[in-house]
C-alpha atoms as a PDB file:
ATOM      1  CA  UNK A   1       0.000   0.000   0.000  1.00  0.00           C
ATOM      2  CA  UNK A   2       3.094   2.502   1.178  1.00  0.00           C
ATOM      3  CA  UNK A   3       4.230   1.767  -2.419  1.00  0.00           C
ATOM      4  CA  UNK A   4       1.002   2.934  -4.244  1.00  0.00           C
ATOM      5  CA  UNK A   5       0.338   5.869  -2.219  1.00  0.00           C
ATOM      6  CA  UNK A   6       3.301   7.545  -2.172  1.00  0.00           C
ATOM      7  CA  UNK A   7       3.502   9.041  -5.334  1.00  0.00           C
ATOM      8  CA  UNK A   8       0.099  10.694  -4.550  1.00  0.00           C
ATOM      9  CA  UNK A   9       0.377  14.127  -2.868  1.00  0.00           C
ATOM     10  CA  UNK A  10      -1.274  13.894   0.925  1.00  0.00           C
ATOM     11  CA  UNK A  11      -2.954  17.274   1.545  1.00  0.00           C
ATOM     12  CA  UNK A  12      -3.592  16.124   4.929  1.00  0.00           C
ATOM     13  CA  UNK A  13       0.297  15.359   5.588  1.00  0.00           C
ATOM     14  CA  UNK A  14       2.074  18.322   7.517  1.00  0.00           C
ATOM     15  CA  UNK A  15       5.547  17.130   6.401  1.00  0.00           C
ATOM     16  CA  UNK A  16       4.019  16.977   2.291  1.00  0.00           C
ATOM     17  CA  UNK A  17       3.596  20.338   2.378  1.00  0.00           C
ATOM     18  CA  UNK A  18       6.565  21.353   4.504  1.00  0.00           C
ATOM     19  CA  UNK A  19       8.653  18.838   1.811  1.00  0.00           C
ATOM     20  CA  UNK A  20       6.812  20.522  -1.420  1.00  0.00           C
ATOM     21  CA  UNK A  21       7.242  24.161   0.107  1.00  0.00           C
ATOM     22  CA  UNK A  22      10.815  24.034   0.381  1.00  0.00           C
ATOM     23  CA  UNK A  23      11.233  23.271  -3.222  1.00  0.00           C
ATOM     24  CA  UNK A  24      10.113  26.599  -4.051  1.00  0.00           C
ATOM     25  CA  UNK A  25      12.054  30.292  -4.371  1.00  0.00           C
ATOM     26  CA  UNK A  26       9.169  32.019  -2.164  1.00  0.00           C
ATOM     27  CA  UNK A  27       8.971  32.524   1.126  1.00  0.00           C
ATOM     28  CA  UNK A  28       7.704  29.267   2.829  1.00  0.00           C
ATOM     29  CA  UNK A  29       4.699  30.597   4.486  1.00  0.00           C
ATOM     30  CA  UNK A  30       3.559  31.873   0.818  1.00  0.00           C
ATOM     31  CA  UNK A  31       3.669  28.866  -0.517  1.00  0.00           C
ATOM     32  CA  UNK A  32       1.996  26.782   2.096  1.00  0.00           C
ATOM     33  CA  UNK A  33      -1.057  29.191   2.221  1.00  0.00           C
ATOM     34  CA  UNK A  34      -1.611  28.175  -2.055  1.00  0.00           C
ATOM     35  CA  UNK A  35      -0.788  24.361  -1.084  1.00  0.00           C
ATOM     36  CA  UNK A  36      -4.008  24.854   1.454  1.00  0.00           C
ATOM     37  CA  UNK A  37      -5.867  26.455  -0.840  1.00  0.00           C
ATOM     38  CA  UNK A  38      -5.372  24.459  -4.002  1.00  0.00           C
ATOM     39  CA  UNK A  39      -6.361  21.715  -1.392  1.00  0.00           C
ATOM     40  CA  UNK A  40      -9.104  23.090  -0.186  1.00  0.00           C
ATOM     41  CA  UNK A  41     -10.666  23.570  -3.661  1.00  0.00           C
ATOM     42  CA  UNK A  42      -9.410  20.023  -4.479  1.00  0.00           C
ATOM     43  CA  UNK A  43      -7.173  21.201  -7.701  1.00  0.00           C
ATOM     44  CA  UNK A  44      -4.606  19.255  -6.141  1.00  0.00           C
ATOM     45  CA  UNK A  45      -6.768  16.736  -4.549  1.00  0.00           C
ATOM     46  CA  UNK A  46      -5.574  12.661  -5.099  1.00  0.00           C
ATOM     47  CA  UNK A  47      -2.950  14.611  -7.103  1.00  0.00           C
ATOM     48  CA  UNK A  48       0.535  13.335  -7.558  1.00  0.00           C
ATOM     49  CA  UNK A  49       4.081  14.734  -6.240  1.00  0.00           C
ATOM     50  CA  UNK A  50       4.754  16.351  -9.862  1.00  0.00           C
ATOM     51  CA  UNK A  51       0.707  17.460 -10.819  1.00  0.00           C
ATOM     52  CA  UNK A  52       0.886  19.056  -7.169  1.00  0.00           C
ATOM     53  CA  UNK A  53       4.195  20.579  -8.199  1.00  0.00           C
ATOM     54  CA  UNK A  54       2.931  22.062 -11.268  1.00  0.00           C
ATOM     55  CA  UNK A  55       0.178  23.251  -9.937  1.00  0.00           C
ATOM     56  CA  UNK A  56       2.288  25.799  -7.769  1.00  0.00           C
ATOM     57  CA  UNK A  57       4.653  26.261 -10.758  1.00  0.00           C
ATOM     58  CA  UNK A  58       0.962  27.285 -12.693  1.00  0.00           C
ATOM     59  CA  UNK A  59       0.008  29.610  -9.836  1.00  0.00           C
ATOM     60  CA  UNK A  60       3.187  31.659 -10.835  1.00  0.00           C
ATOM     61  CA  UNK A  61       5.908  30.167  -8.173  1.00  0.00           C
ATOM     62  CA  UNK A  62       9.511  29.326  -9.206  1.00  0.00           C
ATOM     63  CA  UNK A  63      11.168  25.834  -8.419  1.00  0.00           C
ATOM     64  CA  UNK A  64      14.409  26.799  -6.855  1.00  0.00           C
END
């Protein structure tokens, strides 16, 4: 099970976000406040690491 669902981005997993934050150029808190919110509206919902990335990348933030 680990196997399947860890290519799937956990909205409800503290250290996911913390993890996908800090591969951004932005300030931290910045980019966790658009990870909650593109969870919240579930357009990164049963996403996966890279659709979650992209999503950010979309919103106009810069991968380091």
């Amino acid at each position: 099970m680990a196997n399947r669902d860890s290519k799937y981005f956990n909205c409800s997993e503290k250290h996911e976000i913390e993890y996908l934050a800090k591969k951004f150029k932005e300030p931290k808190e910045d980019v966790i406040a658009k990870i909650n919110e593109l969870c919240k509206n579930k357009a990164i919902y049963y996403s996966t690491h890279a659709e979650a990335e992209q999503a950010l990348i979309d919103a106009g933030f810069h991968k380091k």
